[in-house]
Protein backbone atom coordinates (compact mmCIF):
# COMPACT_ATOMS: atom_id res chain seq x y z
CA UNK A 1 22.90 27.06 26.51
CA UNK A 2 23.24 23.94 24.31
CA UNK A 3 23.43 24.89 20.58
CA UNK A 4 22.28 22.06 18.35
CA UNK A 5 24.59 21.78 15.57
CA UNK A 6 23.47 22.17 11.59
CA UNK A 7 25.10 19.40 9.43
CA UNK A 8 26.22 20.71 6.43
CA UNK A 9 23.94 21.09 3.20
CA UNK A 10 25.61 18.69 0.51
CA UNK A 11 25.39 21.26 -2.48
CA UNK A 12 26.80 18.98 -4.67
CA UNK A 13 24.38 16.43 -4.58
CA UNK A 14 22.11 19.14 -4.89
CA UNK A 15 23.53 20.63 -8.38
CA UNK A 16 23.95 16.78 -9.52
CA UNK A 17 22.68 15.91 -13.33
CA UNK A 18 20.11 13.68 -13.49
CA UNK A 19 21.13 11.31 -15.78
CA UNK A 20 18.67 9.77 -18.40
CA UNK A 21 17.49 6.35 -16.58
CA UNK A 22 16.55 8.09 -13.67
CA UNK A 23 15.39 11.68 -14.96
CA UNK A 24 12.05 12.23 -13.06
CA UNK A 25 9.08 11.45 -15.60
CA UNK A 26 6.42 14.36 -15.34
CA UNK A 27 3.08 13.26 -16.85
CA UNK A 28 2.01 16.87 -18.03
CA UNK A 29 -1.81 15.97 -17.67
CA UNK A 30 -1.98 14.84 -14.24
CA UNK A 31 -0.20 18.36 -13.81
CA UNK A 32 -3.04 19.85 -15.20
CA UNK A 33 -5.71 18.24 -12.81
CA UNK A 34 -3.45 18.18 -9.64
CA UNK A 35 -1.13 21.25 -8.51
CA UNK A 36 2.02 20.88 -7.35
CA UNK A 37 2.30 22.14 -3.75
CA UNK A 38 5.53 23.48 -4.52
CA UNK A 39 3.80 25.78 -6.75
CA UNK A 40 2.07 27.33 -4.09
CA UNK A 41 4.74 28.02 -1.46
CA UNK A 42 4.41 31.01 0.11
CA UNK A 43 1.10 31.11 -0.85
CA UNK A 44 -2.04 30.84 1.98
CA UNK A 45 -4.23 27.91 1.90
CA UNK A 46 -7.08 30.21 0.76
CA UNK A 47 -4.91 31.82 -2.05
CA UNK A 48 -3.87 28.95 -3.55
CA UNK A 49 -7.14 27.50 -3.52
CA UNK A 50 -8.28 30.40 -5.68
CA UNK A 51 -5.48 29.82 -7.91
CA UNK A 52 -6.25 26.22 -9.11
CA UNK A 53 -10.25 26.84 -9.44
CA UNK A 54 -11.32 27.65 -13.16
CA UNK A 55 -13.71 30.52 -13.58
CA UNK A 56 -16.72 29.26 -14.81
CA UNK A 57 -17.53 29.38 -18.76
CA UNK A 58 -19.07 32.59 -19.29
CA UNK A 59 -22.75 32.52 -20.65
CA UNK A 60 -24.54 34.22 -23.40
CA UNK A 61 -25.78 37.86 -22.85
CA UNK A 62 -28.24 37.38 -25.32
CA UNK A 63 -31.80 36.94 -24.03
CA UNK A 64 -33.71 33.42 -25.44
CA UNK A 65 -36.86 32.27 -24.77
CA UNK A 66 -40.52 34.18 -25.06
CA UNK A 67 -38.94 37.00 -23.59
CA UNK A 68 -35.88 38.01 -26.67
CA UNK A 69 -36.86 40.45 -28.95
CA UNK A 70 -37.82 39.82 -32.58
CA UNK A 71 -35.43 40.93 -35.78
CA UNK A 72 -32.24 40.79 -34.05
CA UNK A 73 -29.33 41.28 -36.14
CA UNK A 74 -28.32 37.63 -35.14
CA UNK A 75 -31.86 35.75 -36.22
CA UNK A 76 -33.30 34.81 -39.55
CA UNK A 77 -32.56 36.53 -42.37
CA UNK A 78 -35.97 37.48 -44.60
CA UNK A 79 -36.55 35.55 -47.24
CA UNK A 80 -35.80 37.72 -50.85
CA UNK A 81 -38.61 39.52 -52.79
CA UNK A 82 -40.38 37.97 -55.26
CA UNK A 83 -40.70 40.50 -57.89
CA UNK A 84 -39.59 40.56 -61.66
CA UNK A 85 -35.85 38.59 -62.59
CA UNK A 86 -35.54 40.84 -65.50
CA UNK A 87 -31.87 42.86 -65.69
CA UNK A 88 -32.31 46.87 -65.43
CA UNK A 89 -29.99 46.80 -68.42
CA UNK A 90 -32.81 45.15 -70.45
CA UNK A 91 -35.36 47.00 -68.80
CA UNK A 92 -33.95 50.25 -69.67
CA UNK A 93 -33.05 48.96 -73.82
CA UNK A 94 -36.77 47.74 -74.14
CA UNK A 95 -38.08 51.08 -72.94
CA UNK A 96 -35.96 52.68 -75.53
CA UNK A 97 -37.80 50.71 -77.95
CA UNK A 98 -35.22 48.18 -78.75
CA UNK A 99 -36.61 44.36 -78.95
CA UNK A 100 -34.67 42.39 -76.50
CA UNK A 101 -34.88 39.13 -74.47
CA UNK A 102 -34.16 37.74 -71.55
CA UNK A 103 -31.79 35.02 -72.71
CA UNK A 104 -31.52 36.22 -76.67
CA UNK A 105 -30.51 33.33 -78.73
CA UNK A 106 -26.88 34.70 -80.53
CA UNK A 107 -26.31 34.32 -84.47
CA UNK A 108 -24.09 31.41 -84.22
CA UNK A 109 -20.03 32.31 -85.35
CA UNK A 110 -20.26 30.29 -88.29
CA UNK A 111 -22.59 32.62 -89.75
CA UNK A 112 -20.25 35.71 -89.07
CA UNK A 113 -17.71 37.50 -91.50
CA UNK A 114 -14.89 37.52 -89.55
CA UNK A 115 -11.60 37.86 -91.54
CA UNK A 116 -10.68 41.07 -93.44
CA UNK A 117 -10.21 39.41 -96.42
CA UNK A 118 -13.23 38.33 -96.61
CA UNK A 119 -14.75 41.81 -96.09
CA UNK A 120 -12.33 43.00 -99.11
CA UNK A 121 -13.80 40.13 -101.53
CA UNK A 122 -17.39 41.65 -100.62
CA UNK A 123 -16.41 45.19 -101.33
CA UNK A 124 -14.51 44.22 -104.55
CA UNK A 125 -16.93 41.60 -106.20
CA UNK A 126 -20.36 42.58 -104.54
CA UNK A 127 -22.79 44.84 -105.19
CA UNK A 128 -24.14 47.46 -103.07
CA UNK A 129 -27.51 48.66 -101.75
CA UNK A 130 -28.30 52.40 -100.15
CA UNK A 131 -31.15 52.52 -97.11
CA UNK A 132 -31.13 55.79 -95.19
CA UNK A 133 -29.02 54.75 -92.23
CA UNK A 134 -26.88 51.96 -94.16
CA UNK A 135 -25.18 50.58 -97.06
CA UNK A 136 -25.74 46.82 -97.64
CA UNK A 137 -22.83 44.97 -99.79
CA UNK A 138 -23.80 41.49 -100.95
CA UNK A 139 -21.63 38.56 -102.88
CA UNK A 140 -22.02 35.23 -103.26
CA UNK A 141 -19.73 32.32 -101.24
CA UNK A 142 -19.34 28.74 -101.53
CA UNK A 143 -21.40 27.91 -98.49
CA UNK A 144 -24.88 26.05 -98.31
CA UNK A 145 -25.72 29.63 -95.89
CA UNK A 146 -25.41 33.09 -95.56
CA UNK A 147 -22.95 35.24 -93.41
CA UNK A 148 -22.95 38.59 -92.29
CA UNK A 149 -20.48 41.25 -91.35
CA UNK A 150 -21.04 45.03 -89.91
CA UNK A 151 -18.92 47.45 -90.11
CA UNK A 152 -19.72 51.03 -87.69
CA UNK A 153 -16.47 54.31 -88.25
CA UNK A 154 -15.42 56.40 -85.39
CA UNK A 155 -17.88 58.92 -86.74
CA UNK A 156 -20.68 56.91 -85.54
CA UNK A 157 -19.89 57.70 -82.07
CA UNK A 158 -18.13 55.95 -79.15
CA UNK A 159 -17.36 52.35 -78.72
CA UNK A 160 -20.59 51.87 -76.79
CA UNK A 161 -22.79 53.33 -79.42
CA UNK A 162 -21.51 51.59 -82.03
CA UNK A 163 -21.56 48.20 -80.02
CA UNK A 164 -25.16 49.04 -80.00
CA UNK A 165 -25.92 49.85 -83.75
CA UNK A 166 -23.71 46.42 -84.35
CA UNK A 167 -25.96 44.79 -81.77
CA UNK A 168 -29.47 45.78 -83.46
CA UNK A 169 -28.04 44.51 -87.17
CA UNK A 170 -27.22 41.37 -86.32
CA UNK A 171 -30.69 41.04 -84.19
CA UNK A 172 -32.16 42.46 -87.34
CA UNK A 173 -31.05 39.91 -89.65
CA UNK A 174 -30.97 36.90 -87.07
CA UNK A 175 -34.87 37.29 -87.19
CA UNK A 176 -35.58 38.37 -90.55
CA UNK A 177 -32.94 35.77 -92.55
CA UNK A 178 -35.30 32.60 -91.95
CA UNK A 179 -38.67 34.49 -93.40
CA UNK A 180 -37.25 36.58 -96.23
CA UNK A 181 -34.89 32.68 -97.10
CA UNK A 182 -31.59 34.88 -97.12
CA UNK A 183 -29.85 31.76 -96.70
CA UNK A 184 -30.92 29.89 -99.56
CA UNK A 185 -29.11 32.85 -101.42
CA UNK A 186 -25.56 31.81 -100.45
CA UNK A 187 -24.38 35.17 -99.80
CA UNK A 188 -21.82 37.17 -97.63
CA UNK A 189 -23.51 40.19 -96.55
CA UNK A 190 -21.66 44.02 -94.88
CA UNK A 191 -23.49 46.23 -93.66
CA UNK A 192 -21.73 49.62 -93.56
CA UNK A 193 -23.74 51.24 -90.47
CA UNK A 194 -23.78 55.42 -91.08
CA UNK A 195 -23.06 58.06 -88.66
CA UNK A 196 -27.17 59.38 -88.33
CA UNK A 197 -28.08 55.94 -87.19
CA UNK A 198 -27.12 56.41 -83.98
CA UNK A 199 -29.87 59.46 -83.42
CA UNK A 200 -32.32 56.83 -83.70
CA UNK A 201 -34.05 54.85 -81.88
CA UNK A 202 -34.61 51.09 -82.41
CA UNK A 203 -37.94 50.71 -84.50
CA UNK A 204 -36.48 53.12 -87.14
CA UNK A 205 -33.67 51.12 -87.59
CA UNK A 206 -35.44 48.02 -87.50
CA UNK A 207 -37.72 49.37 -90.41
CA UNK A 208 -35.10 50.45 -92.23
CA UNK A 209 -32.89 47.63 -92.73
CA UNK A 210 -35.85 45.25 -93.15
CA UNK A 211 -36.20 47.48 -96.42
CA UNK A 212 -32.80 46.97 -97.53
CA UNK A 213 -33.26 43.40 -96.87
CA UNK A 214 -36.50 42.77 -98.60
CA UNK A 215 -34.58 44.60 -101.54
CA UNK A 216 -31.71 42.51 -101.55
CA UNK A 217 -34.24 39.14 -101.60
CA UNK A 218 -36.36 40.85 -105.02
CA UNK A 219 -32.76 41.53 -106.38
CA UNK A 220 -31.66 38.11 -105.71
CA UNK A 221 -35.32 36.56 -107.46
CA UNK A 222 -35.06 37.85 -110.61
């Protein structure tokens, strides 16, 4: 029997460098539409066909038309409620009888005692006034206005009550300082709030520095 002879395999030329010039070019997207048999060897014809067929894009579970069901978490969302704009926080203070606004208009800074010295001048050149749940100190500035200053101890309460009491005063006198003229006086004004005004409500307070006030305009007329 005649045994047909194998030439050689040339392993060198097998295990040869490509060098740059002639370095195979592989354009990447024709790889992506057309496989490379080689890929596939060993592979059956029906195997390899199932390997180079993308599965179809997968379609929502979600049912549309006449048939999907209304108020789904993913449809419209309702529209909001009309009902009142007003803050709980002011709903709650004008229940308690304080007078409040929706957008109150604040006593501008210019018309606030600010510094401590000027709170000393008051207390050393000024006279005084006594209402039931304050002391008013008065003395005259320099200024074609009036300014104001409050003052509220630890004995009044916490921070948050005497916020509050600070808060009604300088309401107080930002609505009653254009009809009684306080600032055609020219003065700078501290009121000393006491510890029982914070066991009432706002009316009573309200009354009683529009008292003090009044007083302070006859004292001033004379």
């Amino acid at each position: 029997m005649w045994h047909r002879a194998t030439e050689p395999r040339n392993t060198a030329s097998n295990t040869a460098v490509w060098p740059g010039a002639l370095r195979p070019q592989i354009d990447h997207a024709e790889c992506g539409r057309y496989t490379p048999p080689l890929l596939f060897r060993g592979l059956r014809q029906d195997e390899a066909n199932l390997s180079t067929q993308q599965p179809p894009p997968e379609t929502d579970a979600r049912i549309s038309g006449p048939d999907a069901e209304e108020g789904r978490p993913g449809g419209a969302l309702p529209p909001p409620s009309q009902g009142s704009k007003t803050p709980r926080c002011l709903t709650a203070r004008a229940g308690a009888g304080e007078f409040v606004q929706a957008r109150p208009q604040a006593l501008p800074k210019q018309r606030r005692l600010a510094k401590r010295r000027d709170f000393l001048r008051v207390y050393e050149t000024g006279r005084k006034l006594f209402s039931r749940y304050c002391v008013l100190f008065f003395a005259a500035n320099e200024l074609p206005y009036s300014r104001i200053g409050i003052t509220a101890t630890k004995k009044t309460g916490k921070a948050n009550v005497r916020n509050r009491l600070k808060r009604w005063t300088r309401e107080i006198y930002r609505h009653e300082r254009a009809p009684l003229g306080l600032d055609a006086y020219a003065l700078d004004l501290v009121v000393n709030v006491k510890p029982n005004a914070a066991e009432v409500n706002f009316r009573e307070y309200r009354d009683d520095l529009r008292r003090v006030l009044q007083k302070l305009r006859e004292e001033r007329g004379r």
